[in-house]
C-alpha atoms as a PDB file:
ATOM      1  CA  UNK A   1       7.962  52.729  14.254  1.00  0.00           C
ATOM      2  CA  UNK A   2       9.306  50.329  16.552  1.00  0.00           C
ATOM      3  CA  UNK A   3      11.047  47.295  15.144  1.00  0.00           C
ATOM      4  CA  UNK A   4       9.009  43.473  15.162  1.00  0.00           C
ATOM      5  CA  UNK A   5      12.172  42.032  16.769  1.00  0.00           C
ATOM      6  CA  UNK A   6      11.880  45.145  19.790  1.00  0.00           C
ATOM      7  CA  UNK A   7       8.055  44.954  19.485  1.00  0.00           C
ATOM      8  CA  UNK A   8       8.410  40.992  20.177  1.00  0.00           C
ATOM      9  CA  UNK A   9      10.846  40.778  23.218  1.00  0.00           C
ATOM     10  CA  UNK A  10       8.078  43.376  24.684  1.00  0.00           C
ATOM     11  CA  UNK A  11       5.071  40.652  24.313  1.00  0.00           C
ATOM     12  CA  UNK A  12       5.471  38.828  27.660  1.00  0.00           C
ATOM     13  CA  UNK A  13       5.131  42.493  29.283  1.00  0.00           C
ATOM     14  CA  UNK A  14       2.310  42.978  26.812  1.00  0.00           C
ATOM     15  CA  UNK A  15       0.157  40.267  27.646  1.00  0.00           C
ATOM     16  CA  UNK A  16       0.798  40.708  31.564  1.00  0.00           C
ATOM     17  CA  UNK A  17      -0.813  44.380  31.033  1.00  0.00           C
ATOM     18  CA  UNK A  18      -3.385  42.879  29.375  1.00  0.00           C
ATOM     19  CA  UNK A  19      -4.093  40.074  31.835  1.00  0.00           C
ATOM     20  CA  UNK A  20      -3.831  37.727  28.685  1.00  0.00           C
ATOM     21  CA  UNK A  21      -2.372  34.431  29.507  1.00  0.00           C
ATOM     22  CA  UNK A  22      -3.628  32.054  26.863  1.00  0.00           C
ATOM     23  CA  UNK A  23      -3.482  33.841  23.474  1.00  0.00           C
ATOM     24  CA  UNK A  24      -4.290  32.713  20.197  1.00  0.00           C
ATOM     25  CA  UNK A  25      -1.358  33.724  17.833  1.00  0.00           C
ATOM     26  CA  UNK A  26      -1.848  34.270  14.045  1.00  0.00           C
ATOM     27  CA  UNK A  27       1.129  34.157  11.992  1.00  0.00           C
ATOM     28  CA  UNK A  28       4.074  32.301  11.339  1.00  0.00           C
ATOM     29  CA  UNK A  29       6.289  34.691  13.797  1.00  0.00           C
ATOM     30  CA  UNK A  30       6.446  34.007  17.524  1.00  0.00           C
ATOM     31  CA  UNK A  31       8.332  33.650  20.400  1.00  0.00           C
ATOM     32  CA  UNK A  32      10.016  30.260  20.238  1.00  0.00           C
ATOM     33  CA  UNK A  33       8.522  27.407  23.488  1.00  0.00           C
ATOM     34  CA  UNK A  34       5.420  29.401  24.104  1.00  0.00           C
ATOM     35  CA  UNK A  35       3.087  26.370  23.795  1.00  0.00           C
ATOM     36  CA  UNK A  36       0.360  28.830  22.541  1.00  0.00           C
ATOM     37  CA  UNK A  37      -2.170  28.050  20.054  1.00  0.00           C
ATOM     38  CA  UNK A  38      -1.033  29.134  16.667  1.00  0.00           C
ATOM     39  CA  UNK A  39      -3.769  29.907  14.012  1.00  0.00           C
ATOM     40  CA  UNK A  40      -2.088  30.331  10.564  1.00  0.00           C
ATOM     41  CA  UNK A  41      -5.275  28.301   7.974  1.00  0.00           C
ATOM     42  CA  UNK A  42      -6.142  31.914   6.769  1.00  0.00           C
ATOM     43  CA  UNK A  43      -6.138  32.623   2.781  1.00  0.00           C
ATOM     44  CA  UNK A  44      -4.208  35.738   1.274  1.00  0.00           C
ATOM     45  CA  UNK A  45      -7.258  37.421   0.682  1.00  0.00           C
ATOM     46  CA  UNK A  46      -8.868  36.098   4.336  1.00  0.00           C
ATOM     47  CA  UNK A  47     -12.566  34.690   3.951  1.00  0.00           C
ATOM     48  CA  UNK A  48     -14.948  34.618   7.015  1.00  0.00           C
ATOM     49  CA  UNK A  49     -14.984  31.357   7.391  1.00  0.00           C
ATOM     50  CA  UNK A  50     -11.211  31.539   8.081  1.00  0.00           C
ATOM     51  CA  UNK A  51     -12.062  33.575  11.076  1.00  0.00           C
ATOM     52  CA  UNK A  52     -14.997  31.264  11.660  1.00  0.00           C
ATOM     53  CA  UNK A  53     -12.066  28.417  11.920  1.00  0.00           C
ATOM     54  CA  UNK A  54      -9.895  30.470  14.058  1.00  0.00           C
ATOM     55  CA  UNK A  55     -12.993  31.330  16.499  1.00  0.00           C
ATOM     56  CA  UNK A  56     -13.456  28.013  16.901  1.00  0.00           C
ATOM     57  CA  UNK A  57      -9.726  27.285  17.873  1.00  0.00           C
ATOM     58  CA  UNK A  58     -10.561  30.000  20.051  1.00  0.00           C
ATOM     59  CA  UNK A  59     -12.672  28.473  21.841  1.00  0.00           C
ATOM     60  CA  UNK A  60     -11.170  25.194  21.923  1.00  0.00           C
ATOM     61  CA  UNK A  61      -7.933  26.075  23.089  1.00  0.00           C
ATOM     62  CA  UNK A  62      -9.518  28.296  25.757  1.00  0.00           C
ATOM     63  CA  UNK A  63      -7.955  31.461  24.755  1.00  0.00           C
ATOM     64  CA  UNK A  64      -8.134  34.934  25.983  1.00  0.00           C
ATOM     65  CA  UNK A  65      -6.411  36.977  23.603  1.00  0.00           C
ATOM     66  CA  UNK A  66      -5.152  37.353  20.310  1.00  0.00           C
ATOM     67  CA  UNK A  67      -1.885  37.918  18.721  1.00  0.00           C
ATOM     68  CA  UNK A  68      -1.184  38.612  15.258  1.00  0.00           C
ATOM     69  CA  UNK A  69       2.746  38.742  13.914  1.00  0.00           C
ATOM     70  CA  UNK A  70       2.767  39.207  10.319  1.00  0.00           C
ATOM     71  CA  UNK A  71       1.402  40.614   7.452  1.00  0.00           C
ATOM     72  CA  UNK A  72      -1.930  42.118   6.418  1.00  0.00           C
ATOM     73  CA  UNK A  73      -3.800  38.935   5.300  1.00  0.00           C
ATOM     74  CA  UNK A  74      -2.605  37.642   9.004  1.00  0.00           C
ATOM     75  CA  UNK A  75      -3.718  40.913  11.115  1.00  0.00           C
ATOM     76  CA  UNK A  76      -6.832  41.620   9.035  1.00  0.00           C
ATOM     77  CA  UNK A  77      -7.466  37.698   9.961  1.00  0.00           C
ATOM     78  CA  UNK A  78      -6.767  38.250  13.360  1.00  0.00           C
ATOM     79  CA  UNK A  79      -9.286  41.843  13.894  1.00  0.00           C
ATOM     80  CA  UNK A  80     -12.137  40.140  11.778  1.00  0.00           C
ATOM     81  CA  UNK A  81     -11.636  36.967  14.530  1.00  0.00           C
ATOM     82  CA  UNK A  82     -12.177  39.066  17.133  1.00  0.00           C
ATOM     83  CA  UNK A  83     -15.024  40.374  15.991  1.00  0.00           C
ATOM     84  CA  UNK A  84     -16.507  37.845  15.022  1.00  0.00           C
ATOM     85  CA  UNK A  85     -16.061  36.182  18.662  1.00  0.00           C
ATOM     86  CA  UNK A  86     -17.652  39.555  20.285  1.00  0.00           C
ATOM     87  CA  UNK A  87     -20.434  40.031  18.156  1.00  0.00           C
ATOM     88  CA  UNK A  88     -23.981  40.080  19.112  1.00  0.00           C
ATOM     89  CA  UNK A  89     -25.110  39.103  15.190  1.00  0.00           C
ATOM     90  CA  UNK A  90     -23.197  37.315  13.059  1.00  0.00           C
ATOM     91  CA  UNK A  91     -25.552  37.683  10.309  1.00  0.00           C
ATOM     92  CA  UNK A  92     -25.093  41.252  10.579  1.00  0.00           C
ATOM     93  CA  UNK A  93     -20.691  40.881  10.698  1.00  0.00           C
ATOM     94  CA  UNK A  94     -21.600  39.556   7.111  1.00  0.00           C
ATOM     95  CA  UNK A  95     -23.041  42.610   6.237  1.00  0.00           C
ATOM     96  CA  UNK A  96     -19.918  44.753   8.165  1.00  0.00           C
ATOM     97  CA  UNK A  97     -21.983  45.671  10.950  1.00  0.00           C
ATOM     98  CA  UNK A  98     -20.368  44.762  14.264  1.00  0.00           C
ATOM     99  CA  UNK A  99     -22.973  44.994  17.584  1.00  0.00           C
ATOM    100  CA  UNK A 100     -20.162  43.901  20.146  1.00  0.00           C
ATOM    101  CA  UNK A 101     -21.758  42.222  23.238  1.00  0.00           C
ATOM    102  CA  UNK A 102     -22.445  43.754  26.924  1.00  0.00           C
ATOM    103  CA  UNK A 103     -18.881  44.041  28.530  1.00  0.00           C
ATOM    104  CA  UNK A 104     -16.492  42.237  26.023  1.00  0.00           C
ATOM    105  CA  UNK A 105     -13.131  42.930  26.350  1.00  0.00           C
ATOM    106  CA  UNK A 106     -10.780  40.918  24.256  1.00  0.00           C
ATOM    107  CA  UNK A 107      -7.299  42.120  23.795  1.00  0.00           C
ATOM    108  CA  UNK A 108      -5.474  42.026  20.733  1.00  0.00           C
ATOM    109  CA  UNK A 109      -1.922  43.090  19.887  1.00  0.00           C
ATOM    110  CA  UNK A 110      -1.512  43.437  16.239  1.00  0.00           C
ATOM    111  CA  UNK A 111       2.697  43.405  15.334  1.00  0.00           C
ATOM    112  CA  UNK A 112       3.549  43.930  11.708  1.00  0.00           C
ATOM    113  CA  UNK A 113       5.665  42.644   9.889  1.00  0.00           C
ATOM    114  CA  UNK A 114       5.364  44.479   6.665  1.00  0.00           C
ATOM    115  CA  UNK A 115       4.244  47.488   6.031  1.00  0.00           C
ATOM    116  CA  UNK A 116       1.832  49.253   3.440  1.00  0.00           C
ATOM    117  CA  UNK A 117      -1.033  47.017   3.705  1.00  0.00           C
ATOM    118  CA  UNK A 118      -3.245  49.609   5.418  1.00  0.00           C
ATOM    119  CA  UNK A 119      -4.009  46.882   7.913  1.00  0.00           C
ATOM    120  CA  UNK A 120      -1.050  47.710  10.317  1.00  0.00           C
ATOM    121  CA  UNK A 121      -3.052  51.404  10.589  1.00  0.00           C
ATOM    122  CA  UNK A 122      -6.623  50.665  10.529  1.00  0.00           C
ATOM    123  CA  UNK A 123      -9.317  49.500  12.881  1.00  0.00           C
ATOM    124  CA  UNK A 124     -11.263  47.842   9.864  1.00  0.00           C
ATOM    125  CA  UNK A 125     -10.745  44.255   8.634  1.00  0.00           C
ATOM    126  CA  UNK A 126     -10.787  43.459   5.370  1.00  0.00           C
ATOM    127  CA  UNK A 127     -12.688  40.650   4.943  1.00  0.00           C
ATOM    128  CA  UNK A 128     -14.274  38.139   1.901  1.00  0.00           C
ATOM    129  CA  UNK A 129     -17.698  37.189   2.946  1.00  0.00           C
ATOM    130  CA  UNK A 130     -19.379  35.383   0.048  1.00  0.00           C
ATOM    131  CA  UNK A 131     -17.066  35.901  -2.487  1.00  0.00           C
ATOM    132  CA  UNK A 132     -16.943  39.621  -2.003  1.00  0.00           C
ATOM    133  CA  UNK A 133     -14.681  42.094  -0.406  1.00  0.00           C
ATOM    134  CA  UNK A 134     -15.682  43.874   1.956  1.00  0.00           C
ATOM    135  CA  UNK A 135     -14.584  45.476   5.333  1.00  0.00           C
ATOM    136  CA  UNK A 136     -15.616  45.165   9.417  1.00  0.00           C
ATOM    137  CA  UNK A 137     -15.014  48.579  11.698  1.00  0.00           C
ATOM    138  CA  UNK A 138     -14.083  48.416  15.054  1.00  0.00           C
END
């Protein structure tokens, strides 16, 4: 496995493959004078509506890409974000059902900083919704 520090020096050359030039980061690790967005109000156990705040950051910031540098409450924060900002239903996220809209690509580089959460090697995103765990496949 390649090393955060490695993993981090390679982001600029990252995001230029990606054609990501405004990303949201999630975390408390990132490149120092960035001036990116950072999105770090997520719980240890990450709730919707911490996504739901981070969409809307999103949005505001006019983002278009996300980062996540840490552990597995920050990347499962980060994948259930995403989804919820491509989803065709929210109602149905709830539920762990993702319908991703017509032709939405939104990258998202994941870089660990722990290991053993299963969130550094899964697609799913492990999730609260309503006071009870669940998970969100992608």
């Amino acid at each position: 496995m390649t090393s955060p520090l490695k993993t981090l020096d390679a982001l600029p050359a990252l995001m230029h493959t990606l054609s990501m030039s405004r990303p949201l980061f999630f975390g408390r690790r990132r490149p120092q004078s960035d001036g990116f967005p950072v999105f770090h109000g997520y719980h240890p156990n990450p709730d919707l509506s911490d996504c739901e705040s981070a969409a809307a950051l999103f949005l505001k910031e006019h983002c278009d890409g996300l980062i996540a540098i840490g552990g597995g409450s920050c990347m499962d924060t980060a994948k259930a974000t995403k989804a919820y900002l491509i989803t065709e239903d929210r109602e149905k996220l709830k539920e762990g059902v993702l319908i991703p809209k017509q032709d939405t690509a939104l990258p998202l580089i994941a870089v660990p900083s722990t290991a053993g959460t299963g969130s550094e090697a899964t697609c799913a995103a492990v999730v609260y919704v309503e006071n009870r765990k669940g998970s969100i496949p992608h």
